[in-house]
Protein backbone atom coordinates (compact mmCIF):
# COMPACT_ATOMS: atom_id res chain seq x y z
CA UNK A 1 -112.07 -158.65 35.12
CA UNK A 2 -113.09 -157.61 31.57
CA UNK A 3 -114.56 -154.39 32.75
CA UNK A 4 -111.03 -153.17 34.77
CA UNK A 5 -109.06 -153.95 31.86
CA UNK A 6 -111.41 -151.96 29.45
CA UNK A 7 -111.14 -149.27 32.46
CA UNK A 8 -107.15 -149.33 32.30
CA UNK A 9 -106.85 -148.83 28.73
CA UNK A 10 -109.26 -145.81 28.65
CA UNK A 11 -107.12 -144.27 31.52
CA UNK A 12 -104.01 -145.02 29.91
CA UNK A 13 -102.64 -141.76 27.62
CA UNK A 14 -99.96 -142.23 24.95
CA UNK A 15 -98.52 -138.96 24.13
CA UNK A 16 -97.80 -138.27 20.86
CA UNK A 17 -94.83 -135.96 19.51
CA UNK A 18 -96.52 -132.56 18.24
CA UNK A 19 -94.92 -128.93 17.93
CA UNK A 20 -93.04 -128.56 20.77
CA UNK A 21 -91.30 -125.36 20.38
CA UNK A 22 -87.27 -125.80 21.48
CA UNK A 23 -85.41 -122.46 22.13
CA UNK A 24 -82.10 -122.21 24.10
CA UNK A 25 -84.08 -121.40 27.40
CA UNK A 26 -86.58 -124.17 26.66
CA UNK A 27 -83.95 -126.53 26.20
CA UNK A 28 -82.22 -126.24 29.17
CA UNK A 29 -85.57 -126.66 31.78
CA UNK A 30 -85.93 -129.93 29.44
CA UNK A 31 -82.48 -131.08 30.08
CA UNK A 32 -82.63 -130.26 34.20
CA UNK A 33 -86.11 -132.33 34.38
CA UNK A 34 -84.93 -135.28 32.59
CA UNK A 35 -82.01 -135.22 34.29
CA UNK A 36 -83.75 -135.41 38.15
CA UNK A 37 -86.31 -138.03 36.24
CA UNK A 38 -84.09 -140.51 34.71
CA UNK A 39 -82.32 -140.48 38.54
CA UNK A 40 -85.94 -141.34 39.86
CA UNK A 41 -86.57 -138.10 41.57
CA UNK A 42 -90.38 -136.40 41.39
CA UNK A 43 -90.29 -132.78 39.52
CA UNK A 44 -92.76 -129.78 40.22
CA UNK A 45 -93.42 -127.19 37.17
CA UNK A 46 -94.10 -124.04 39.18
CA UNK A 47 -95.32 -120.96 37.42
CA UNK A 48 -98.18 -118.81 36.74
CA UNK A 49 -100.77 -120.16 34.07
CA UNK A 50 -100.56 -119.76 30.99
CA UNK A 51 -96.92 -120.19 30.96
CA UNK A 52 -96.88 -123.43 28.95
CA UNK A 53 -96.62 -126.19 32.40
CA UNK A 54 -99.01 -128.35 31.14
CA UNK A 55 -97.47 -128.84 27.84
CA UNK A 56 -94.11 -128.79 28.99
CA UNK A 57 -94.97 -131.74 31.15
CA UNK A 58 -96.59 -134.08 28.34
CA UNK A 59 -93.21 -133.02 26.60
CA UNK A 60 -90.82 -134.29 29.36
CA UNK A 61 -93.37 -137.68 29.38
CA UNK A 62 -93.13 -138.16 25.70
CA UNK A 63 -89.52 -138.30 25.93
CA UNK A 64 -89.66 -141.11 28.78
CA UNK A 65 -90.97 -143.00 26.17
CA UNK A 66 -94.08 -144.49 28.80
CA UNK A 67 -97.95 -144.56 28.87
CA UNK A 68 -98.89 -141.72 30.82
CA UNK A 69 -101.83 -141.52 33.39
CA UNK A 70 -103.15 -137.84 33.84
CA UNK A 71 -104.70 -136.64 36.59
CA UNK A 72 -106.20 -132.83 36.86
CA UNK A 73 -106.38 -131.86 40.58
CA UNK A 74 -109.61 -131.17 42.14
CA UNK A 75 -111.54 -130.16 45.18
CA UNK A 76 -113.37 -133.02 45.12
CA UNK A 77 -111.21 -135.74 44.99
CA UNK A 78 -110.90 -138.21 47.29
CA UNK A 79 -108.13 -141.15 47.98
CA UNK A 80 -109.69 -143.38 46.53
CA UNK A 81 -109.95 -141.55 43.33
CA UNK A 82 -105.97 -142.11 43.95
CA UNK A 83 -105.71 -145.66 44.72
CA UNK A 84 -109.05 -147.20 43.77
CA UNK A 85 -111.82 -149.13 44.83
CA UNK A 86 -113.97 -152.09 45.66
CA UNK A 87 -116.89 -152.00 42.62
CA UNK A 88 -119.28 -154.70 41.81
CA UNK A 89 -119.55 -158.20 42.79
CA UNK A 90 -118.30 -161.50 41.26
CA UNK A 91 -121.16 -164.11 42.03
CA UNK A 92 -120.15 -168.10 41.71
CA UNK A 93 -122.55 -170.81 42.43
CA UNK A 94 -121.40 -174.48 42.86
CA UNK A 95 -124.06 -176.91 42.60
CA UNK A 96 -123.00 -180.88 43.18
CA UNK A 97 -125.09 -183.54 42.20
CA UNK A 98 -122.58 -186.66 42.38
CA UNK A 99 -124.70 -188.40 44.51
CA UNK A 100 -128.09 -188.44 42.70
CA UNK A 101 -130.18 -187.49 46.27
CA UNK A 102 -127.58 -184.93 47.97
CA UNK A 103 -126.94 -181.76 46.21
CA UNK A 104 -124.32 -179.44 47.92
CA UNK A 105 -124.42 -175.65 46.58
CA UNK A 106 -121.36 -173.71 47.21
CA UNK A 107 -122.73 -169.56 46.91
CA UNK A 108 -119.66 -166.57 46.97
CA UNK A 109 -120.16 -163.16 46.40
CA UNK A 110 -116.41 -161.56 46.41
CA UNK A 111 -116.54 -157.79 45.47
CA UNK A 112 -114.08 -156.71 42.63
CA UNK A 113 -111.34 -154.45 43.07
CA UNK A 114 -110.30 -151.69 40.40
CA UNK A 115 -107.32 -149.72 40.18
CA UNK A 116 -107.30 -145.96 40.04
CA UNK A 117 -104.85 -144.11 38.32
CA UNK A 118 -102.08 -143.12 40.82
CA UNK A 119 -102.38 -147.28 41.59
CA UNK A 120 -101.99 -148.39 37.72
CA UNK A 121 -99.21 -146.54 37.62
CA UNK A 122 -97.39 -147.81 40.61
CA UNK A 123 -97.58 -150.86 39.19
CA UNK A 124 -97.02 -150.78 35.81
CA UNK A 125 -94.31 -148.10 35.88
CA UNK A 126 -96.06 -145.72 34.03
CA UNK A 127 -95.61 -141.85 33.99
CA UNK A 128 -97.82 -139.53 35.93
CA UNK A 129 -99.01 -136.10 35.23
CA UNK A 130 -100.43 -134.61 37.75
CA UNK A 131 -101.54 -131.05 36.75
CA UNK A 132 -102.47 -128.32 38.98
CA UNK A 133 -101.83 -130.93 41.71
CA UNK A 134 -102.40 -127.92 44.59
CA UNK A 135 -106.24 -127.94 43.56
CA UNK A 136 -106.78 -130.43 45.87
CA UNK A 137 -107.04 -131.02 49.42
CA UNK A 138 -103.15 -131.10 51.30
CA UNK A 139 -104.77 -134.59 52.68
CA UNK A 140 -105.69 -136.18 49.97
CA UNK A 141 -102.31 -135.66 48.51
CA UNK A 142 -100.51 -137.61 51.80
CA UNK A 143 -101.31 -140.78 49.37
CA UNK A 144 -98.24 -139.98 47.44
CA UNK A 145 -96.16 -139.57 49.95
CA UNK A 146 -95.15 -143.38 50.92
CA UNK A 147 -94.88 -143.79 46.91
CA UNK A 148 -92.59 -140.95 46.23
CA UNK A 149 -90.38 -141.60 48.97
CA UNK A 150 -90.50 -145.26 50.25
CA UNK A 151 -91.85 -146.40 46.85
CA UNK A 152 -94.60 -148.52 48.79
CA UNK A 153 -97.87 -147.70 48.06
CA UNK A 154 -100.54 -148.34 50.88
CA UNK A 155 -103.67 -149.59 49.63
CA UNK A 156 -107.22 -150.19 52.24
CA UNK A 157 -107.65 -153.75 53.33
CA UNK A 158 -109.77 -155.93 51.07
CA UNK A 159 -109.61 -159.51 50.58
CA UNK A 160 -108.65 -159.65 47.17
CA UNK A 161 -104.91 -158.01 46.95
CA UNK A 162 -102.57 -157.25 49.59
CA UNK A 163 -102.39 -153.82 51.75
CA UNK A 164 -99.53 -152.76 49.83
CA UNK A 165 -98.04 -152.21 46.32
CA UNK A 166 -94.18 -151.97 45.64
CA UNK A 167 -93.69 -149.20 43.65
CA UNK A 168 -92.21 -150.09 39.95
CA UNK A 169 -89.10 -149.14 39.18
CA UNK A 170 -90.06 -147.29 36.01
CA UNK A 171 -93.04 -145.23 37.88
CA UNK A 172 -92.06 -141.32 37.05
CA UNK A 173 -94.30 -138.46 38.23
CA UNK A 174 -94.33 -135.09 36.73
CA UNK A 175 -96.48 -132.08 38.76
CA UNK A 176 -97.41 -128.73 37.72
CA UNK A 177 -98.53 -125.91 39.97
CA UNK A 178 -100.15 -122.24 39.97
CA UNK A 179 -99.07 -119.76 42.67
CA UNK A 180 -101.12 -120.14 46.10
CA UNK A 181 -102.41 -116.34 44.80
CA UNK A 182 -104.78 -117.81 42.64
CA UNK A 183 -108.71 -119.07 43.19
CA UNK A 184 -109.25 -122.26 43.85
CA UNK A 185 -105.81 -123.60 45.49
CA UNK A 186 -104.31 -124.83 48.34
CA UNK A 187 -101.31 -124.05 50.38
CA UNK A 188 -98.87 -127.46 49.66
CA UNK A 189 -97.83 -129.35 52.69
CA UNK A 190 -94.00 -129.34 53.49
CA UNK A 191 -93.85 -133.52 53.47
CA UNK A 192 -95.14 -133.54 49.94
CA UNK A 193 -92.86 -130.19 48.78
CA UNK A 194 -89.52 -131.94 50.34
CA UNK A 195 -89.98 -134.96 47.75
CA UNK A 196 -89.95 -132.72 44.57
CA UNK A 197 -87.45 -131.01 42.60
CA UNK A 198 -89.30 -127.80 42.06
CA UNK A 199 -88.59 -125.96 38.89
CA UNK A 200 -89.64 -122.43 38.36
CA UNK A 201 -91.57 -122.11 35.23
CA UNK A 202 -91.01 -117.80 34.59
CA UNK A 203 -92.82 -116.02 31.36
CA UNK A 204 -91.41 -117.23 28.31
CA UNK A 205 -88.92 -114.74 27.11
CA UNK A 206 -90.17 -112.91 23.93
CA UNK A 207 -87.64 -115.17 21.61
CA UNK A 208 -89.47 -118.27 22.82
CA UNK A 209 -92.89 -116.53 22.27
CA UNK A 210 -92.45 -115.70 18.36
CA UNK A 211 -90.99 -118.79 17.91
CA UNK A 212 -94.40 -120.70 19.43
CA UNK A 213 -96.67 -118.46 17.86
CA UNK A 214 -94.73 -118.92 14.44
CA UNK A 215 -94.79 -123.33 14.66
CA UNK A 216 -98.61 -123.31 15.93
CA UNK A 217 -100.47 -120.85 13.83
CA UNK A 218 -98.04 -120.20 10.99
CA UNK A 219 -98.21 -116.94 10.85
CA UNK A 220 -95.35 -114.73 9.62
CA UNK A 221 -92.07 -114.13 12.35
CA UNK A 222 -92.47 -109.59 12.12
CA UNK A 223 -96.69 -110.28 12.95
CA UNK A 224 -95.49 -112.47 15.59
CA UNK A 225 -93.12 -110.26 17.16
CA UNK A 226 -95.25 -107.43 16.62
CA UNK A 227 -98.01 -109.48 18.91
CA UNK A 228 -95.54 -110.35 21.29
CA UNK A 229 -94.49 -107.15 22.00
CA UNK A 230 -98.04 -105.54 22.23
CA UNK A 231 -98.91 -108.26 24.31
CA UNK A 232 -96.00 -107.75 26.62
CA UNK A 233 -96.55 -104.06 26.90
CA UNK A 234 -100.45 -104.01 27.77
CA UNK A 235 -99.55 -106.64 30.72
CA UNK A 236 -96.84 -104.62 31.81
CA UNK A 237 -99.15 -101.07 31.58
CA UNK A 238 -102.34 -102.67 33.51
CA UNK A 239 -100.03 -104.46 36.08
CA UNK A 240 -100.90 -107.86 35.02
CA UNK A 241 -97.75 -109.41 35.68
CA UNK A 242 -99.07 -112.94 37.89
CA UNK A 243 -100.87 -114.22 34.39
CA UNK A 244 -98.79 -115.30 31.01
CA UNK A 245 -99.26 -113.61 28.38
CA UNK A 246 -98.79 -116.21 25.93
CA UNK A 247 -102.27 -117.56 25.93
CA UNK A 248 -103.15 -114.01 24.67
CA UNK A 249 -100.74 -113.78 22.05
CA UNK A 250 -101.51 -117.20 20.27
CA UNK A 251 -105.09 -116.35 20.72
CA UNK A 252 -104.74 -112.91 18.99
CA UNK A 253 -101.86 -114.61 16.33
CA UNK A 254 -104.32 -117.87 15.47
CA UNK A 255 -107.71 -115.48 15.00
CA UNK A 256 -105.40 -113.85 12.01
CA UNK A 257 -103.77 -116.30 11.10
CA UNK A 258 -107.58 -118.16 10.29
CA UNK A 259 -109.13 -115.53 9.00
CA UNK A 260 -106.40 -113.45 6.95
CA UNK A 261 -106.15 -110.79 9.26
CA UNK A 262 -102.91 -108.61 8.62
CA UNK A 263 -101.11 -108.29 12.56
CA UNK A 264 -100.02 -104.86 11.96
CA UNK A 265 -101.19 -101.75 14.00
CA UNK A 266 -103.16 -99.96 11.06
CA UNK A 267 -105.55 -103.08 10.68
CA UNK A 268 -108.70 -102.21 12.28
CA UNK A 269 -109.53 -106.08 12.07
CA UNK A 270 -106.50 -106.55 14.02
CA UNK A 271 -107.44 -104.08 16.30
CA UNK A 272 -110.47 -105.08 17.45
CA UNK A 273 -109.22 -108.74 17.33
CA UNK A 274 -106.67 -107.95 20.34
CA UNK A 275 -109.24 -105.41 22.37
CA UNK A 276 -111.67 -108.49 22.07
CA UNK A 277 -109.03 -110.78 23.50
CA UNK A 278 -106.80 -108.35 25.78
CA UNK A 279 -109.18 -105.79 27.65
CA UNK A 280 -111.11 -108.02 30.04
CA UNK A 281 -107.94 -109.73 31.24
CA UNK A 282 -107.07 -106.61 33.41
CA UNK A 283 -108.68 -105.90 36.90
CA UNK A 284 -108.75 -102.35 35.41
CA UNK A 285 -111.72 -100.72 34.25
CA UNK A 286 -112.96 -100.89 30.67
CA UNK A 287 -112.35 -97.24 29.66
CA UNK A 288 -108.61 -97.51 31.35
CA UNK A 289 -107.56 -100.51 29.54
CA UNK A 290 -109.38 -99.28 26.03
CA UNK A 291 -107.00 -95.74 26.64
CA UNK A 292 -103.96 -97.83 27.70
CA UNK A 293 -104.20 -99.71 24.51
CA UNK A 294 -105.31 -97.10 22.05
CA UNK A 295 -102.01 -95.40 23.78
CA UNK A 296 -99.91 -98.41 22.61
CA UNK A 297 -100.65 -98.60 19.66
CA UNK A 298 -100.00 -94.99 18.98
CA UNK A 299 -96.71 -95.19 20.53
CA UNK A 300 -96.20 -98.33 18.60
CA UNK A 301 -96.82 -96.28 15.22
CA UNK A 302 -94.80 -92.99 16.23
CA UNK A 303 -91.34 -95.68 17.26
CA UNK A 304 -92.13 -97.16 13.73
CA UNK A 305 -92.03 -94.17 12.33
CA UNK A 306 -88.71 -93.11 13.84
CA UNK A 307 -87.25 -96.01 12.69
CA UNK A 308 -88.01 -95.57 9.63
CA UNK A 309 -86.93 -92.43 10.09
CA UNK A 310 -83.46 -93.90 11.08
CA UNK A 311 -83.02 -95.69 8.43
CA UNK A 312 -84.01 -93.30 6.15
CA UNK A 313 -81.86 -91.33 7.33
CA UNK A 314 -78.68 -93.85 7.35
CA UNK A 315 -79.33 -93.91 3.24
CA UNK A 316 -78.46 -90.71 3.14
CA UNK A 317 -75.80 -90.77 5.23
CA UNK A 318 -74.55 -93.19 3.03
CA UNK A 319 -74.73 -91.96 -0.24
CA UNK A 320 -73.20 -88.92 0.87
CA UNK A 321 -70.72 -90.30 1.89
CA UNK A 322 -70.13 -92.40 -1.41
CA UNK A 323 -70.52 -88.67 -3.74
């Protein structure tokens, strides 16, 4: 009994409040999952990676304000990696010696039962994360289904607990999901879709993107936008629109940020910095995505220039107008 306890608590994840970055858009996916949570509904983060799901979700179970059980889908699982299993034995021997020439011996062996995650949180009424749930197999999933929807639990026969587990009240569960495009997923089964509120998680608008590069690195808000908007442009030029580029920018934004690298286009530090990081994320060949860039950042220098140009040019204007 010792050992499942000690078992429980190392599953068991308290989330702690960190630098969630809240824009207007962010705000108002926050406010629709809390809203289908608090009623008792499942939610499914949908989007492709890099787009902040994972996060997002730990956010939404902070502010349920319960332990959290997280759970990383996997080829490999099986159910009961779900629900649990029998481990070990617990041996008790009776020996009686009341009557000084019988002795009766009583011998057990009962096999102990521990909980698995998806289990402990059924009954305890604890929050579940369940990233990248469509990594595993469609039938291993079917566990949930009684849970989500009749809020009974089935659990194999044994002798030591019954065959099923009421769901607690408090139980939440929170998924997150890459498109079926990408290696290493599974199509979702319809039962199992039909008992989520899907939410789809788009790229984070550029706005949202300075504003997370600016609370986790600390770097200034023009390098930031300038990184965003490099960032955005190479995805868009190489046609790598199914991946976020936000893992990409804070990459590029942190390396500078660390090291005192200046984020602006003239920086050769820079430069190489965000070839290091951005080339081999395109399905293009090296030499095309080195002359796509190199073409950015020219372009990049000859629209700063213009501005400049502009405003130079509004000065003027202006004390002309004044004489």
């Amino acid at each position: 009994m010792t050992t499942t306890n000690v078992n429980h608590k190392r599953s068991v994840l308290r989330v702690r409040p960190g630098k969630f970055v809240v824009t207007p858009v962010i705000e108002q996916v926050v406010v629709r999952a809390l809203r289908y949570l608090n009623s008792g509904f499942p939610i499914h983060l949908r989007g492709p990676a890099g787009t902040g799901k994972t996060t997002l979700a730990l956010h939404l179970a902070h502010c349920l304000d319960r332990p959290v059980m997280l759970l990383f889908g996997d080829e490999e699982f099986k159910s009961s990696d779900f629900i649990g299993s029998e481990s070990g034995y617990t041996h008790k021997k009776l020996m009686d010696n009341y009557i000084h020439n019988v002795i009766k011996v009583e011998d057990e062996f009962k096999q102990n039962w521990i909980d698995s995650r998806l289990t402990l949180a059924c009954r305890e009424g604890f929050t579940l994360v369940y990233d990248e749930f469509n990594r595993s197999r469609p039938e291993v999933n079917n566990v949930l289904l009684s849970a989500l929807e009749e809020k009974i639990l089935s659990l194999p026969p044994s002798s030591n607990q019954p065959e099923y587990l009421h769901v607690n009240p408090l139980f939440r569960a929170i998924f997150t999901s890459n498109p079926e495009e990408y290696c290493g997923v599974h199509a979702t089964q319809d039962a199992l879709m039909d008992r989520l509120v899907t939410i789809n998680m788009p790229e984070p608008d550029e706005n949202t993107q300075t504003e997370i590069l600016i609370q986790k690195t600390n770097i200034e808000r023009e390098s930031a936008d300038f990184i965003v908007r490099l960032v955005k442009s190479f995805r868009l030029a190489t046609g790598a629109e199914k991946t976020s580029g936000l893992r990409s920018c804070l990459m590029i934004a942190k390396v500078c940020a660390d090291n005192d690298i200046l984020a602006i286009r003239e920086s050769s530090d820079f430069q190489e910095t965000a070839m290091d990081i951005l080339l081999n994320r395109t399905h293009l060949s090296l030499k095309k995505s080195t002359d796509i860039f190199w073409d950015l950042i020219n372009q990049s220098a000859q629209e700063l220039n213009q501005e400049l140009n502009q405003e130079l040019n509004q000065e003027l204007n202006q004390e002309l107008n004044q004489s």
